[in-house]
N, C-alpha and C. Protein backbone atom coordinates (compact mmCIF):
# COMPACT_ATOMS: atom_id res chain seq x y z
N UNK A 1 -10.78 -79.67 18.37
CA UNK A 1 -11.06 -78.25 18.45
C UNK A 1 -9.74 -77.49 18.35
N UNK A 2 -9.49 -76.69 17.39
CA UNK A 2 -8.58 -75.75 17.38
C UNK A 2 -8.43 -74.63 18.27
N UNK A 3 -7.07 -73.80 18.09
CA UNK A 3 -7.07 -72.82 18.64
C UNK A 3 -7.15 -71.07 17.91
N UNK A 4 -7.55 -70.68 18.79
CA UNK A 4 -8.74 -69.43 18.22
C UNK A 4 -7.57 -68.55 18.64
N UNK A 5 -6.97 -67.82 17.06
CA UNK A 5 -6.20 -66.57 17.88
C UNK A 5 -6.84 -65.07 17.14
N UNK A 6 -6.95 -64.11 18.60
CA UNK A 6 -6.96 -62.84 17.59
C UNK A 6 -6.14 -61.78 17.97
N UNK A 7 -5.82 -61.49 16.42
CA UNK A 7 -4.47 -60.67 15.74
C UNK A 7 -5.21 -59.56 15.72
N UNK A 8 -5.09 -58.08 16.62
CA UNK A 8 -5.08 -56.84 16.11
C UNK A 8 -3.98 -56.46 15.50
N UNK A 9 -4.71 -55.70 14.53
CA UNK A 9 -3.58 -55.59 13.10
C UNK A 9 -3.42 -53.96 13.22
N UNK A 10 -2.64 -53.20 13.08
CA UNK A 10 -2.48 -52.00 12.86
C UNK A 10 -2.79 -51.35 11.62
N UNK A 11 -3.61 -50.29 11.64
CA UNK A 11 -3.90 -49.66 10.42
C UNK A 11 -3.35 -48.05 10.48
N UNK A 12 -1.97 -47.65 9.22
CA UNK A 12 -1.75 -46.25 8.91
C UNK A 12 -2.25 -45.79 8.34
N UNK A 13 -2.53 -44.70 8.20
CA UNK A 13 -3.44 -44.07 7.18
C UNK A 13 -2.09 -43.11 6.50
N UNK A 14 -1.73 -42.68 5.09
CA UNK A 14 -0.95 -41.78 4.99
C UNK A 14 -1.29 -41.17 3.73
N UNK A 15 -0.48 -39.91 3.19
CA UNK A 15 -1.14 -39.30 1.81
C UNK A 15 -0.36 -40.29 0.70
N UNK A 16 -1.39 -40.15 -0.04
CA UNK A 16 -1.46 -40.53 -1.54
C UNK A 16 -0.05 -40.64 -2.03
N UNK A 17 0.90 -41.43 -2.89
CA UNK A 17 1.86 -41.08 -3.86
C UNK A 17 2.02 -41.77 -5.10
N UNK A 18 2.59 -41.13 -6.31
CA UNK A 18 2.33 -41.80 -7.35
C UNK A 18 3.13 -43.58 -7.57
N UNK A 19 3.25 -43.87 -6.68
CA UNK A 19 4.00 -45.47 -6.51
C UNK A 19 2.31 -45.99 -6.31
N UNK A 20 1.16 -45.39 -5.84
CA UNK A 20 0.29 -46.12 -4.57
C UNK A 20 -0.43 -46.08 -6.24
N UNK A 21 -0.15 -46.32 -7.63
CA UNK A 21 -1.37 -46.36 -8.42
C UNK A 21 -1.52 -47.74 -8.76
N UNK A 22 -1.18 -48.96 -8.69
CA UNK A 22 -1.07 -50.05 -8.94
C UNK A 22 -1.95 -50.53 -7.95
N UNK A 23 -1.32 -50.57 -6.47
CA UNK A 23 -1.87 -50.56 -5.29
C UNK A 23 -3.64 -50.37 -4.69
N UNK A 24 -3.96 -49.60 -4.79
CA UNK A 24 -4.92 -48.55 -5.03
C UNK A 24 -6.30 -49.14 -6.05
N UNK A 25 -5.67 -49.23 -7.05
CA UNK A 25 -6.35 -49.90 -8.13
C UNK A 25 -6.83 -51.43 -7.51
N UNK A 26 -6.03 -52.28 -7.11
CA UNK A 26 -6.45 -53.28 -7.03
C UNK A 26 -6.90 -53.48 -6.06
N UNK A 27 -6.63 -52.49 -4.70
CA UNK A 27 -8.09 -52.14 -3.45
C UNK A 27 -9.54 -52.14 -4.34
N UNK A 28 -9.57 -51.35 -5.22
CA UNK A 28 -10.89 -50.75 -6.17
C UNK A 28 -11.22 -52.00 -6.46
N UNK A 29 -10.51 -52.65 -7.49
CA UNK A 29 -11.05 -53.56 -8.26
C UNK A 29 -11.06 -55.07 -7.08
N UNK A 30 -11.12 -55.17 -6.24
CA UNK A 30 -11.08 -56.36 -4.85
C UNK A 30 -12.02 -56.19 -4.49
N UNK A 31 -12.46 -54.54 -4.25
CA UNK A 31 -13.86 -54.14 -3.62
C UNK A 31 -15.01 -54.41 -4.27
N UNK A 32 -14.68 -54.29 -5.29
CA UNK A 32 -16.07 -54.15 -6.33
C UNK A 32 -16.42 -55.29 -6.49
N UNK A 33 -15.45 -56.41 -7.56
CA UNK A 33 -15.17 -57.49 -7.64
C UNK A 33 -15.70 -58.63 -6.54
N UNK A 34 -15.13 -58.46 -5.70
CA UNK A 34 -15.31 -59.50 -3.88
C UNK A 34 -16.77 -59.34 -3.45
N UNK A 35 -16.86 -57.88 -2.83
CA UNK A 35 -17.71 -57.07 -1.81
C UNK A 35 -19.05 -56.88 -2.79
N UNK A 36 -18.38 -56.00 -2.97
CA UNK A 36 -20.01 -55.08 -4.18
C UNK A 36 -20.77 -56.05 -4.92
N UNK A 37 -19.70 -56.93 -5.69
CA UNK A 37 -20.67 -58.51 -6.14
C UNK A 37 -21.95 -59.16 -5.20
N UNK A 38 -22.01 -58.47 -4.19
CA UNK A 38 -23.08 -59.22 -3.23
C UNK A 38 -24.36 -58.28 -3.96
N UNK A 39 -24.29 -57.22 -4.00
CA UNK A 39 -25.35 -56.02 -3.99
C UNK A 39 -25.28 -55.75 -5.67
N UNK A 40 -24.78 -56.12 -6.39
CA UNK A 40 -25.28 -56.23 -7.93
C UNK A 40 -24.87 -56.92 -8.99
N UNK A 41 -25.02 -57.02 -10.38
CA UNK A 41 -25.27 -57.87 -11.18
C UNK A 41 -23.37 -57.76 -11.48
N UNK A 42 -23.54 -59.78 -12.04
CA UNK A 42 -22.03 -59.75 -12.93
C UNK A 42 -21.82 -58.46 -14.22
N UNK A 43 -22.85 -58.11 -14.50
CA UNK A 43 -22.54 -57.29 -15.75
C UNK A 43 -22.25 -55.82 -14.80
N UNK A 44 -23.48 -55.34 -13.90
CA UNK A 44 -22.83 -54.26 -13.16
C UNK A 44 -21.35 -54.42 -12.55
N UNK A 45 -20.76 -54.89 -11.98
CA UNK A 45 -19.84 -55.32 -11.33
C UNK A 45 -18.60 -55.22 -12.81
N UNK A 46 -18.68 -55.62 -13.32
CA UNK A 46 -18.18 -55.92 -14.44
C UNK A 46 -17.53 -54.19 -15.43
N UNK A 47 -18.59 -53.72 -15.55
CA UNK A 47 -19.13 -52.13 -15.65
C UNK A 47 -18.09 -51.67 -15.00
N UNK A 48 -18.66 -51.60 -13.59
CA UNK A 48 -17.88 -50.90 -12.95
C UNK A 48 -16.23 -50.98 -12.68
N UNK A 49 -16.05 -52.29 -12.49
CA UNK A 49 -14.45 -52.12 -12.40
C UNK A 49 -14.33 -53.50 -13.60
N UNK A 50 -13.75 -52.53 -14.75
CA UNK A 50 -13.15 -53.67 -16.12
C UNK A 50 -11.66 -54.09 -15.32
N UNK A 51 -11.87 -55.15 -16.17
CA UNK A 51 -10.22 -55.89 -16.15
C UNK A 51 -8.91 -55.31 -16.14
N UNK A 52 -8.89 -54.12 -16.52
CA UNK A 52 -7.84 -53.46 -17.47
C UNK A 52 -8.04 -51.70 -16.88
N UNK A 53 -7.26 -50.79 -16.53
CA UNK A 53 -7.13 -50.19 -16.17
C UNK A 53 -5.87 -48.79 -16.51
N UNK A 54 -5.87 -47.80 -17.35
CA UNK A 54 -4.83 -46.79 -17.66
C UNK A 54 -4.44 -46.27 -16.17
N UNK A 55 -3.63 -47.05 -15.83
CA UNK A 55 -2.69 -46.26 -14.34
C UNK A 55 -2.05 -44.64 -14.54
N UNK A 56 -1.63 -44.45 -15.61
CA UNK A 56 -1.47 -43.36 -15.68
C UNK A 56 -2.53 -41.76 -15.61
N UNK A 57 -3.69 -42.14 -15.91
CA UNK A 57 -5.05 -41.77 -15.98
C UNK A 57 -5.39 -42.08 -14.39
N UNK A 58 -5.12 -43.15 -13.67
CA UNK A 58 -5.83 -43.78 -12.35
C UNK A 58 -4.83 -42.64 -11.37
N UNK A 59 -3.61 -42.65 -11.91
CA UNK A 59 -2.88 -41.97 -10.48
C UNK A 59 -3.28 -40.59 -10.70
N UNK A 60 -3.18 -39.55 -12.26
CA UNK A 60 -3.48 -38.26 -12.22
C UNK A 60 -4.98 -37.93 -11.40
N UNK A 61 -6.02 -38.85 -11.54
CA UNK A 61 -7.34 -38.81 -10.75
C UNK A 61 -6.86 -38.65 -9.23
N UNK A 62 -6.00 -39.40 -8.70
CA UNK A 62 -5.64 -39.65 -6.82
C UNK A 62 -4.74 -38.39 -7.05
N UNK A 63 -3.88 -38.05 -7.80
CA UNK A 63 -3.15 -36.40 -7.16
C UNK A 63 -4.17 -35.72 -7.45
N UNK A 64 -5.25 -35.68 -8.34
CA UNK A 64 -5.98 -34.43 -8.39
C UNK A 64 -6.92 -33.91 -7.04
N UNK A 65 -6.92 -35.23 -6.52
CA UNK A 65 -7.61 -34.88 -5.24
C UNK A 65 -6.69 -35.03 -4.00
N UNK A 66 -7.58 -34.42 -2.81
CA UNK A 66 -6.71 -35.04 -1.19
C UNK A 66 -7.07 -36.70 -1.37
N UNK A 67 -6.05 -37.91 -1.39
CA UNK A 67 -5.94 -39.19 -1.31
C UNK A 67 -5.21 -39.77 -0.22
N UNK A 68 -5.63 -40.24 0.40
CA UNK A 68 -5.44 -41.12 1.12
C UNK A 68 -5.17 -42.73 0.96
N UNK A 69 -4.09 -43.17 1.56
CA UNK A 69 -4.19 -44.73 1.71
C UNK A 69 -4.11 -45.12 2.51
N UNK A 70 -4.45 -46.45 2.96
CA UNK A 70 -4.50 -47.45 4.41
C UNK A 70 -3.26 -48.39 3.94
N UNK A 71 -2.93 -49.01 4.79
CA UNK A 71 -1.76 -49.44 5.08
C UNK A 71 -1.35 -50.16 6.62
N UNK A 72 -1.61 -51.65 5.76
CA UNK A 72 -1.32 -53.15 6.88
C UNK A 72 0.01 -53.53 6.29
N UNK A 73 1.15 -53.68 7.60
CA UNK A 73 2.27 -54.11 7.26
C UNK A 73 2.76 -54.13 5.96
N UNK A 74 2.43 -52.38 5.91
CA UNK A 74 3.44 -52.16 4.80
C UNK A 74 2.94 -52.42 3.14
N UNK A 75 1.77 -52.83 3.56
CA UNK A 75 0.98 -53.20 1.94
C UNK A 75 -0.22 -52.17 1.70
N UNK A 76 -0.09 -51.81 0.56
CA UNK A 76 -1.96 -50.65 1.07
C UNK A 76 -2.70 -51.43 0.44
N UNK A 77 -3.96 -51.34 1.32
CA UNK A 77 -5.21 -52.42 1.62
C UNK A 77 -6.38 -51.07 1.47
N UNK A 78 -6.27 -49.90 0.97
CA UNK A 78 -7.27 -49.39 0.33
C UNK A 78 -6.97 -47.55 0.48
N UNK A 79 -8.02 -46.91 -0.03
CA UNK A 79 -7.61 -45.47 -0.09
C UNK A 79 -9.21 -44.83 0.03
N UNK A 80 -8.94 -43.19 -0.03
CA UNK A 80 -10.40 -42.76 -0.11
C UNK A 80 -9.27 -41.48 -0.27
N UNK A 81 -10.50 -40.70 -1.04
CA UNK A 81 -10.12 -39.02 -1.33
C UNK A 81 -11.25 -38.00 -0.67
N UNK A 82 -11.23 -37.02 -0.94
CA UNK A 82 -11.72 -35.82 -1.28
C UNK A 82 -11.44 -34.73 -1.50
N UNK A 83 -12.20 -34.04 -2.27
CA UNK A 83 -12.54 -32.69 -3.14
C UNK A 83 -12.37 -31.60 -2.60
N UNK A 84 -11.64 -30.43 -2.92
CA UNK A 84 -11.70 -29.31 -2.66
C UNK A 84 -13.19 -28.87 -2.25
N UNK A 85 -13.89 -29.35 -2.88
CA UNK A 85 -15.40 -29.21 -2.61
C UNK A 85 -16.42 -29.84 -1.80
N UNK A 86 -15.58 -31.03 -1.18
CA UNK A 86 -16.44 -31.37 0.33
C UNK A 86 -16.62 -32.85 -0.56
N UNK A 87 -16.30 -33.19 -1.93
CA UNK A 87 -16.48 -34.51 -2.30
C UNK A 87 -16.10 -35.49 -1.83
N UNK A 88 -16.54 -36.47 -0.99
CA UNK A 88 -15.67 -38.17 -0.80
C UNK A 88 -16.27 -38.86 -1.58
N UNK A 89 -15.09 -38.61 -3.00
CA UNK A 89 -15.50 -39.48 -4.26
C UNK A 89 -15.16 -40.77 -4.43
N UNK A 90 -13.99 -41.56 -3.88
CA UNK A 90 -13.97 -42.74 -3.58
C UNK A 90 -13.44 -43.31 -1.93
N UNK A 91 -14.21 -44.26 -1.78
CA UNK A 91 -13.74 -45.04 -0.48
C UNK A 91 -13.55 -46.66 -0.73
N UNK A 92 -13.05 -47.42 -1.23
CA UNK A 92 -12.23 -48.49 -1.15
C UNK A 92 -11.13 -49.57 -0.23
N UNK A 93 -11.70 -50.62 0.20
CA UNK A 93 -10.99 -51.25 1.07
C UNK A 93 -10.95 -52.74 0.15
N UNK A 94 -9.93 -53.11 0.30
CA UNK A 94 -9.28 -54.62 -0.75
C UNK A 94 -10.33 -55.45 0.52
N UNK A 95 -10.41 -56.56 -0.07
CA UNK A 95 -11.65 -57.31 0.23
C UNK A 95 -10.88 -58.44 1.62
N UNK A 96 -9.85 -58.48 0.95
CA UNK A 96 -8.91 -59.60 1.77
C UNK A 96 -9.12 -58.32 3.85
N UNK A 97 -8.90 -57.23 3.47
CA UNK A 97 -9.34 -56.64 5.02
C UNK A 97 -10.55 -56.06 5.25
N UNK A 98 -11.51 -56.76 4.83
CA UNK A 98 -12.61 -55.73 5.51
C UNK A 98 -12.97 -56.11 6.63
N UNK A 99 -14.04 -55.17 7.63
CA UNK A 99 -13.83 -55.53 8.75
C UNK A 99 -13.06 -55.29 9.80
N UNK A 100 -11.59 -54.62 9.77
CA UNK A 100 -10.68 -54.24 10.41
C UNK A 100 -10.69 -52.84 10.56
N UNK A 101 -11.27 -51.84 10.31
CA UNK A 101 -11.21 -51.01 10.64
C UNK A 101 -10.90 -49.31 9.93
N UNK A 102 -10.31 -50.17 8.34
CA UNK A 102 -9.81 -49.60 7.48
C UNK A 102 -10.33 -48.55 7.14
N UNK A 103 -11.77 -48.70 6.61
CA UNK A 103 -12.84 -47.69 6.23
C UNK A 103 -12.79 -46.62 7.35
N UNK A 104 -12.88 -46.87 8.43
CA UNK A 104 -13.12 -45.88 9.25
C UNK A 104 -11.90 -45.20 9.57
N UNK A 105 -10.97 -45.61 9.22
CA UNK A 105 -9.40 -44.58 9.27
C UNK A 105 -9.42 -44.11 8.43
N UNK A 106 -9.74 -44.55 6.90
CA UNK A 106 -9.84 -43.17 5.98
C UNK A 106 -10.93 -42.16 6.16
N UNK A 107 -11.93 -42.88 6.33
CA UNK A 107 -12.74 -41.52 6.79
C UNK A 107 -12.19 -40.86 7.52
N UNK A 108 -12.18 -41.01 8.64
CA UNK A 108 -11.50 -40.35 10.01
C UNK A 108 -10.58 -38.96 9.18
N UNK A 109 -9.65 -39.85 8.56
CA UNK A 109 -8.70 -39.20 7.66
C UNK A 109 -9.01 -37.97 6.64
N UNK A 110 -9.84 -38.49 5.81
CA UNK A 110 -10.38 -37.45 5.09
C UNK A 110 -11.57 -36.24 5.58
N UNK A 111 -12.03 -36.53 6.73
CA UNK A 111 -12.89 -35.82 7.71
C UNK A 111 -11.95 -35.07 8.11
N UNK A 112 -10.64 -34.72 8.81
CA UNK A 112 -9.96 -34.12 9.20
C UNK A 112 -9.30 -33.13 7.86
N UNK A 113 -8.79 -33.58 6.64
CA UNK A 113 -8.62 -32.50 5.72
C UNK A 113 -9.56 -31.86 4.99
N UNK A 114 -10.97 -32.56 5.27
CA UNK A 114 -11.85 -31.17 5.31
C UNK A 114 -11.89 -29.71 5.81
N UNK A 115 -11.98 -30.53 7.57
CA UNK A 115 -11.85 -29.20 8.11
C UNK A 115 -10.83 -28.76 7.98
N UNK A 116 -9.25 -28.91 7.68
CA UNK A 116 -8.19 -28.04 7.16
C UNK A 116 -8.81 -27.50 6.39
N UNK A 117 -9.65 -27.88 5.32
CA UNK A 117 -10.03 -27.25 4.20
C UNK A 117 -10.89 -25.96 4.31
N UNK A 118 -11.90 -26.04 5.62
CA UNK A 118 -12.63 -25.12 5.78
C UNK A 118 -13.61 -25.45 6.11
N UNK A 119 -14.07 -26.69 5.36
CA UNK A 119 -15.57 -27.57 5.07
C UNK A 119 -16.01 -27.62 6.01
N UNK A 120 -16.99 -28.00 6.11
CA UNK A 120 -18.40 -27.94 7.31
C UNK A 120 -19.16 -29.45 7.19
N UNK A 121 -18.93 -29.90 5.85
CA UNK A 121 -20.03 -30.88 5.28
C UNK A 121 -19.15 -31.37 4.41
N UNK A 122 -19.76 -32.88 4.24
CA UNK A 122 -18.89 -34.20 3.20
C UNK A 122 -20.07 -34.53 2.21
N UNK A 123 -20.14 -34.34 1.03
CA UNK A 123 -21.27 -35.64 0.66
C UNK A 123 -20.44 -36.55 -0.45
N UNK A 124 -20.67 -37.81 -0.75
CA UNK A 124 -20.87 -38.97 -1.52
C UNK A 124 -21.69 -39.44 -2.18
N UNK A 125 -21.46 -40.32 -2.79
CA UNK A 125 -22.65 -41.30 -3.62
C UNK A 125 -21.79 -42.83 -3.06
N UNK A 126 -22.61 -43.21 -2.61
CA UNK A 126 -22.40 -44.32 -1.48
C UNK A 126 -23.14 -45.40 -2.63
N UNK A 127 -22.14 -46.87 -2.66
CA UNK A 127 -22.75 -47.89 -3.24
C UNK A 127 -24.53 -48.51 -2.44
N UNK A 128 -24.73 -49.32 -2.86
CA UNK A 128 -25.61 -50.55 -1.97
C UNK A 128 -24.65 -51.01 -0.80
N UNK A 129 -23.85 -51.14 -1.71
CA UNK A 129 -22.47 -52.13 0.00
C UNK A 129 -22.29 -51.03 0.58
N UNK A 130 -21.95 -50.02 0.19
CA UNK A 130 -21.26 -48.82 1.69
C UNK A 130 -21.84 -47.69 2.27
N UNK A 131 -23.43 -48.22 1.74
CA UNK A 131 -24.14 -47.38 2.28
C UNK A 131 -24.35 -47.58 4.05
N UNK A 132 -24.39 -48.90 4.54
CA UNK A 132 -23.96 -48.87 6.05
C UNK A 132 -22.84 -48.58 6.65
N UNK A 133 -21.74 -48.89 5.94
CA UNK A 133 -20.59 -48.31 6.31
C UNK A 133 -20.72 -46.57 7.21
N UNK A 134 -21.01 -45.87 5.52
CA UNK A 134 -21.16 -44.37 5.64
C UNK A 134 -22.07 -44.50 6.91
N UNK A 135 -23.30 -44.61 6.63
CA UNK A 135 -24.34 -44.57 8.02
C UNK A 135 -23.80 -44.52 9.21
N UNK A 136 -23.02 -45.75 9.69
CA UNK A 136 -22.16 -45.71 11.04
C UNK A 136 -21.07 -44.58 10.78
N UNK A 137 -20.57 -44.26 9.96
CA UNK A 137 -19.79 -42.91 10.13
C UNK A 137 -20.38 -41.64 10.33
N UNK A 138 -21.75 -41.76 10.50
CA UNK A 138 -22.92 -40.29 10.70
C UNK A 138 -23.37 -39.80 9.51
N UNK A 139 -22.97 -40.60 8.25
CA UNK A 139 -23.85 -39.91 6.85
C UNK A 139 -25.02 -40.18 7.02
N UNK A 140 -26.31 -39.32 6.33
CA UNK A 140 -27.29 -39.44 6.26
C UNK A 140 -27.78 -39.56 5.05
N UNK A 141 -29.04 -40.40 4.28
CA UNK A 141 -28.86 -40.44 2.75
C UNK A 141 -29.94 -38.93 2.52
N UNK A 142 -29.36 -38.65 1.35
CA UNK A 142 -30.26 -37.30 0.90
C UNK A 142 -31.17 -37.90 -0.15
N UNK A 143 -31.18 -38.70 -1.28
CA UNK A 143 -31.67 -39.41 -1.89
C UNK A 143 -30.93 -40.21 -2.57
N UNK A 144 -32.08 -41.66 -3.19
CA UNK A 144 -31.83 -42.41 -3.67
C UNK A 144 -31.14 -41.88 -4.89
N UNK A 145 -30.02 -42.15 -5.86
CA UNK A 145 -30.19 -42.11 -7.23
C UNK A 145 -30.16 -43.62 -7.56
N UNK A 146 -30.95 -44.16 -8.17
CA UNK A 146 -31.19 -44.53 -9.47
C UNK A 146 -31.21 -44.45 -10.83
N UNK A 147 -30.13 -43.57 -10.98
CA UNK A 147 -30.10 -43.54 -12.44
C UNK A 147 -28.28 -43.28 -12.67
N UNK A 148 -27.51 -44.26 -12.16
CA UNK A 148 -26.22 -44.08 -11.77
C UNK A 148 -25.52 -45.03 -13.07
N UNK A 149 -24.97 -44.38 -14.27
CA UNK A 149 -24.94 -44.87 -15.35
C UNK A 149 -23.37 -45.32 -15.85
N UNK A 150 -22.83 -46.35 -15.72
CA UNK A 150 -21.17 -46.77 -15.56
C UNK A 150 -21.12 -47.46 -16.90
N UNK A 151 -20.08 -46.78 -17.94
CA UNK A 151 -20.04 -47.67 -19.06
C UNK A 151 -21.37 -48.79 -19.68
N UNK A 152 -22.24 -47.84 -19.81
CA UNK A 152 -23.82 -48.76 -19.95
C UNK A 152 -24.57 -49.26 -19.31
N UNK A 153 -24.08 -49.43 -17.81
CA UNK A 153 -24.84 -49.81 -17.08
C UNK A 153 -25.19 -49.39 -15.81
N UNK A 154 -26.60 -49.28 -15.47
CA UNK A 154 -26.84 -48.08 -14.27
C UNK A 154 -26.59 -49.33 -12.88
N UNK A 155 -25.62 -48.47 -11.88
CA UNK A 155 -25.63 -49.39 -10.83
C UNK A 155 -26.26 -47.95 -9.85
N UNK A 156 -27.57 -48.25 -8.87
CA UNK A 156 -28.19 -47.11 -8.24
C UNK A 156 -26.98 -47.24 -6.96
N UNK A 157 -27.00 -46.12 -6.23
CA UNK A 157 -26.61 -45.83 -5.43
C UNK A 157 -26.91 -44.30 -4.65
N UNK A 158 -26.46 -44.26 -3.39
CA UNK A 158 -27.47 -43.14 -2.83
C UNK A 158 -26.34 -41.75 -2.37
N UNK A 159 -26.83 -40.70 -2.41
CA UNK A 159 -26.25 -39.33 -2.03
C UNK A 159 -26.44 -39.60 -0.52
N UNK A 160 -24.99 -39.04 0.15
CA UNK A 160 -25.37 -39.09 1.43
C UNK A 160 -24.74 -37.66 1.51
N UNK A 161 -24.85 -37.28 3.08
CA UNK A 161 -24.14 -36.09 3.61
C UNK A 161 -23.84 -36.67 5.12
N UNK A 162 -22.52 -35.91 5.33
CA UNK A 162 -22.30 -36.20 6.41
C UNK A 162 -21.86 -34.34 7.19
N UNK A 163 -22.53 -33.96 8.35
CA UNK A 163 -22.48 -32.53 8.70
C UNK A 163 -21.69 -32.43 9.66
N UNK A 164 -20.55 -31.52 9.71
CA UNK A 164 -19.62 -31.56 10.79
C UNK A 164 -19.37 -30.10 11.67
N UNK A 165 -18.28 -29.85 12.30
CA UNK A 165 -18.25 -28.59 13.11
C UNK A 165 -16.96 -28.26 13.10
């Protein structure tokens, strides 16, 4: 019988910079790839995050929005944004940490530059995989879509809202 150790790991949350597009990317493509592979097809999966990626195109998307990254000893292990408009258009955690806590520091994170923002309310389009996630963060789904169409192929996923004060 071995011995059982557990490591709390520290998670930073900090803003976005154009070094974090390499980084970032391969949170995305870990998530999808690893995680999301449970909840849909090799070809969806596939769809959704290709092999190959224009970083230059990937980082102008993360400055265009409020971005966030997580950050374990110094490595970032995933990011999430949002919209001038109350959007949390991506939430991403690299597969190697899920479970730790990550997700819920960017939220946390991006929940707070809402209300800098003004916002009242968050909504998303939440995968199959992060639709419990969101849930335990207080989103509620508004509806299903099914008709969620990625380079040819529809992967459904659901509108949530999350209502704040």
């Amino acid at each position: 019988m071995g011995i059982v150790v557990s490591v709390s790991v520290s998670v930073s949350v900090r803003a976005y910079e154009p070094g974090d597009a390499e980084p970032t990317w391969e949170s995305y493509f870990r998530a999808i790839r690893d995680t999301a592979s449970e909840h849909y097809s090799p070809e969806q999966v596939a769809a959704w995050a290709p092999e190959s990626v224009d970083l230059v195109e990937w980082n102008e998307r993360r400055l265009a929005a409020h971005t966030f990254v997580a950050v374990i000893e110094e490595r970032v292990v995933g990011f999430s944004d949002v919209t001038d408009g109350g959007l949390l258009d991506m939430l991403f955690v690299h597969s190697d940490v899920g479970g730790r806590g990550v997700a819920k520091a960017l939220v946390e994170s991006v929940v707070a530059r809402a209300r800098e923002l003004g916002l009242t309310e968050l909504h998303t389009h939440a995968s199959r995989t992060a639709r419990p996630a969101f849930e335990r963060f207080g989103f509620e789904v508004e509806r299903v879509n099914d008709q969620n169409w990625i380079r040819g192929e529809n992967l459904p996923n659901y509108d949530m809202r999350l209502r704040f004060d």
